[in-house]
Protein backbone atom coordinates (compact mmCIF):
# COMPACT_ATOMS: atom_id res chain seq x y z
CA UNK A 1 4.47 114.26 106.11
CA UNK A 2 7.35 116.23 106.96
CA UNK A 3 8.83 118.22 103.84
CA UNK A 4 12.69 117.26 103.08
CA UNK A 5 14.81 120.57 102.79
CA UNK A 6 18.16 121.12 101.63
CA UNK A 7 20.87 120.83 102.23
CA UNK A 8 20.75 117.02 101.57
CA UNK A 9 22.55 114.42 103.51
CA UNK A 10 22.43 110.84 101.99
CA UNK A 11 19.99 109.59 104.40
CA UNK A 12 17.46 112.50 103.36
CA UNK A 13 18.19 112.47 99.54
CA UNK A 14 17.39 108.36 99.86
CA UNK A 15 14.61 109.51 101.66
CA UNK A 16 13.49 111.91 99.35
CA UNK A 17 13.88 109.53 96.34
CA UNK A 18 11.86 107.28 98.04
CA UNK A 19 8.58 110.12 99.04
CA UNK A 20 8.61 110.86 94.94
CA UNK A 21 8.51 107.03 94.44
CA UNK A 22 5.67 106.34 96.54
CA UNK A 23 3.92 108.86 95.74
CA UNK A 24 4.25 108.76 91.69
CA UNK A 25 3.16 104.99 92.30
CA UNK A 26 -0.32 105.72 93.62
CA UNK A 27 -1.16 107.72 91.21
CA UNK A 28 -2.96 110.25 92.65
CA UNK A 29 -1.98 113.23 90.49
CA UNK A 30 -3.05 115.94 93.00
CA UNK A 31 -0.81 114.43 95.49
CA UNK A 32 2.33 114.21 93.13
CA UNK A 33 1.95 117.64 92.33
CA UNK A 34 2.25 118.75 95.61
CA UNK A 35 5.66 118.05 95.73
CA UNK A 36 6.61 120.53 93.47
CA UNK A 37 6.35 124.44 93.41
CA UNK A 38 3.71 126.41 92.15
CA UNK A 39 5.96 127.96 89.27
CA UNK A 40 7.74 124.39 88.79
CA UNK A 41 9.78 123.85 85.20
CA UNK A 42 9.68 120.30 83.49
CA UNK A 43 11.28 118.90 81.03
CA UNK A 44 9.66 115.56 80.44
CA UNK A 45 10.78 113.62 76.95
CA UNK A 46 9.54 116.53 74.45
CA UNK A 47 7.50 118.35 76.66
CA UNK A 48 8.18 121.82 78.36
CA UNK A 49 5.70 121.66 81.51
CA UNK A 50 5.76 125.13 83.48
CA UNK A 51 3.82 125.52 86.84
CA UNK A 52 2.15 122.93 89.65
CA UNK A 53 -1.82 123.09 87.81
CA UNK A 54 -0.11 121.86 84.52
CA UNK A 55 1.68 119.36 86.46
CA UNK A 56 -1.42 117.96 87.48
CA UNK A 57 -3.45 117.94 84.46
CA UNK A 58 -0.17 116.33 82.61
CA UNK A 59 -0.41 113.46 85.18
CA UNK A 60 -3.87 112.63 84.89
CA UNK A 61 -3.30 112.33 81.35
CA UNK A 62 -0.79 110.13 81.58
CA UNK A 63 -2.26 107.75 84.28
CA UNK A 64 -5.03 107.83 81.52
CA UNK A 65 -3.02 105.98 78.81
CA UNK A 66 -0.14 103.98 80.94
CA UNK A 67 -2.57 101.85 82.51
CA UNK A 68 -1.14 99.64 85.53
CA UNK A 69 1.48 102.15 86.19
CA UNK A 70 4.56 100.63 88.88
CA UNK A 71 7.61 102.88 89.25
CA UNK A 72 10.72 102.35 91.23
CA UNK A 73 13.31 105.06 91.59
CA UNK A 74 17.33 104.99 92.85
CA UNK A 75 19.73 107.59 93.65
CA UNK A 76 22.48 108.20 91.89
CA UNK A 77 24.00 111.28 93.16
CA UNK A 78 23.16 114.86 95.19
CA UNK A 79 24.48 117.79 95.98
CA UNK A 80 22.87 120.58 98.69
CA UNK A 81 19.93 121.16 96.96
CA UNK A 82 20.00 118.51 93.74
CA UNK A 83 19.29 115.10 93.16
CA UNK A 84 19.86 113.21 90.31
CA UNK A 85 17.61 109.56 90.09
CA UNK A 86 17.25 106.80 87.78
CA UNK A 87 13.86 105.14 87.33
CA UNK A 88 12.22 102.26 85.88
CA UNK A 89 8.57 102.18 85.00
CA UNK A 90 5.99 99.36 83.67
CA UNK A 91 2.63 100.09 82.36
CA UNK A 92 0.54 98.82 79.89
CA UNK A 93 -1.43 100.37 77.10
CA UNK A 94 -5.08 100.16 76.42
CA UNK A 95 -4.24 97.60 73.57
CA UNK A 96 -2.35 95.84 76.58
CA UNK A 97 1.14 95.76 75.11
CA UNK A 98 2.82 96.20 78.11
CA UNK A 99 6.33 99.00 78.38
CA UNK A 100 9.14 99.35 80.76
CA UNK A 101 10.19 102.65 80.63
CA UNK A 102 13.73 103.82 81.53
CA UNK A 103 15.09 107.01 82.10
CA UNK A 104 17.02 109.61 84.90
CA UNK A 105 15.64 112.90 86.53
CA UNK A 106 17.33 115.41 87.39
CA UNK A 107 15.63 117.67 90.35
CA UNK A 108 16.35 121.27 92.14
CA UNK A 109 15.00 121.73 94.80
CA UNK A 110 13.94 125.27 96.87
CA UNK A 111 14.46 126.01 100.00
CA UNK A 112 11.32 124.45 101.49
CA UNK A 113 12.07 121.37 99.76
CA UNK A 114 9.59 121.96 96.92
CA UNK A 115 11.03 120.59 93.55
CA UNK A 116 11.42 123.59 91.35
CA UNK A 117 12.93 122.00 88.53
CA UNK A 118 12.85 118.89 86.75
CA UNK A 119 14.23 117.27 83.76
CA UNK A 120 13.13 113.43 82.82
CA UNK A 121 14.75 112.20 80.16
CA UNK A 122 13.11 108.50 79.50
CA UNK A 123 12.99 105.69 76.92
CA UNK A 124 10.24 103.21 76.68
CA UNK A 125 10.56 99.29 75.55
CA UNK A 126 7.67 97.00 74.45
CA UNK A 127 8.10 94.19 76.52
CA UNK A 128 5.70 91.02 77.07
CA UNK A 129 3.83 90.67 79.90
CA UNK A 130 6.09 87.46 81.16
CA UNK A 131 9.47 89.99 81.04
CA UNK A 132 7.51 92.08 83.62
CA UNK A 133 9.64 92.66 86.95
CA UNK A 134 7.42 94.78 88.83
CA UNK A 135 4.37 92.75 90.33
CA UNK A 136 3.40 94.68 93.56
CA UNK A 137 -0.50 95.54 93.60
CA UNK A 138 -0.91 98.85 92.40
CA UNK A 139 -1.66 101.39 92.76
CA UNK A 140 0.49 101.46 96.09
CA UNK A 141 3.98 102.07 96.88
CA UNK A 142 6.67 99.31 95.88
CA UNK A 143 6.92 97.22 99.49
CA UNK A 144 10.00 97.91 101.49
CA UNK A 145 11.59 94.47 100.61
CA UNK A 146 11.33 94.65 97.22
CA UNK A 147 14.76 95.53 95.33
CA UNK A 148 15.02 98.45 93.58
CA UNK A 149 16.33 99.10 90.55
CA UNK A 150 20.00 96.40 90.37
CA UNK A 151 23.45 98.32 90.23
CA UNK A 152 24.00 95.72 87.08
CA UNK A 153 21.61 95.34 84.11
C-alpha cells in the first residue's frame, strides 16, 4: 500500500481516514502499528503511550478485552500535515455487555506519512446488543456501502 504524505488534500485525508479504519478493524495489531512512527506519542483516555513496540503490545491488549471489535471513522477537518477524526466503536466484553464507544483523534503526521502523534479522547456506553449499529463480519473492514458515522445523532 502506498503511504499517504502530507500535505493533505481532501481526497487523501478521506483516504487516509479510511487506511486507519480498515486497518484498526482487523485487528491485527502489528499491522496498525505500522502506521505510526517508531518514536510515536499517544494519548489514549488516561494513558501516555510513547513509541511503535508499545503501540503494539497496547493493542493486543485491548483486542484482548473488547471482544468483537467494529470501528468506523469520519473526517472532520485537516490541515497540511493534521487530521482530526471522529470514531465510533462497538465491542463487547467477556461478560458480553456489549459498548459503543465514542470519541475524536487528533493525528500529526511526518513527512513520510507516518503518524507521529496521536491524541484519542473517547467515551464508552453500555448498550444492549439490539441498539447495536455495526453488524459487518469482523474482523474485516466496514464494506464500502455501509454509512459511516451520520452528520446528525
Amino acid at each position: 500500500m502506498t503511504t499517504l504524505r502530507p500535505p493533505f488534500t481532501l481526497e487523501t485525508a478521506i483516504a487516509k481516514v479510511r487506511a486507519a479504519e480498515d486497518a484498526w478493524n482487523s485487528r491485527d495489531p502489528q499491522r496498525v502499528s505500522l502506521a505510526y512512527s517508531e518514536d510515536s506519542e499517544w494519548r489514549n483516555r488516561d494513558q501516555f503511550i510513547h513509541g511503535r513496540e508499545r503501540i503494539r503490545e497496547f493493542l493486543t491488549g485491548k483486542w484482548e478485552k473488547e471482544l468483537d471489535y467494529r470501528l468506523t471513522k469520519k473526517l472532520w477537518s485537516f490541515t497540511d500535515n493534521r487530521i482530526a477524526v471522529r470514531f465510533q466503536y462497538e465491542y463487547h466484553n467477556a461478560e458480553v455487555q456489549w459498548f459503543r464507544a465514542y470519541g475524536n483523534e487528533l493525528w500529526e503526521f511526518d513527512k513520510e506519512g507516518l503518524m507521529r502523534r496521536r491524541e484519542a479522547s473517547i467515551n464508552d456506553v453500555a448498550i444492549e446488543e439490539e441498539q447495536r449499529k455495526f453488524h459487518w463480519p469482523a474482523p474485516g473492514p466496514r464494506p464500502k456501502d455501509d454509512a459511516d458515522i451520520p452528520d446528525v445523532a
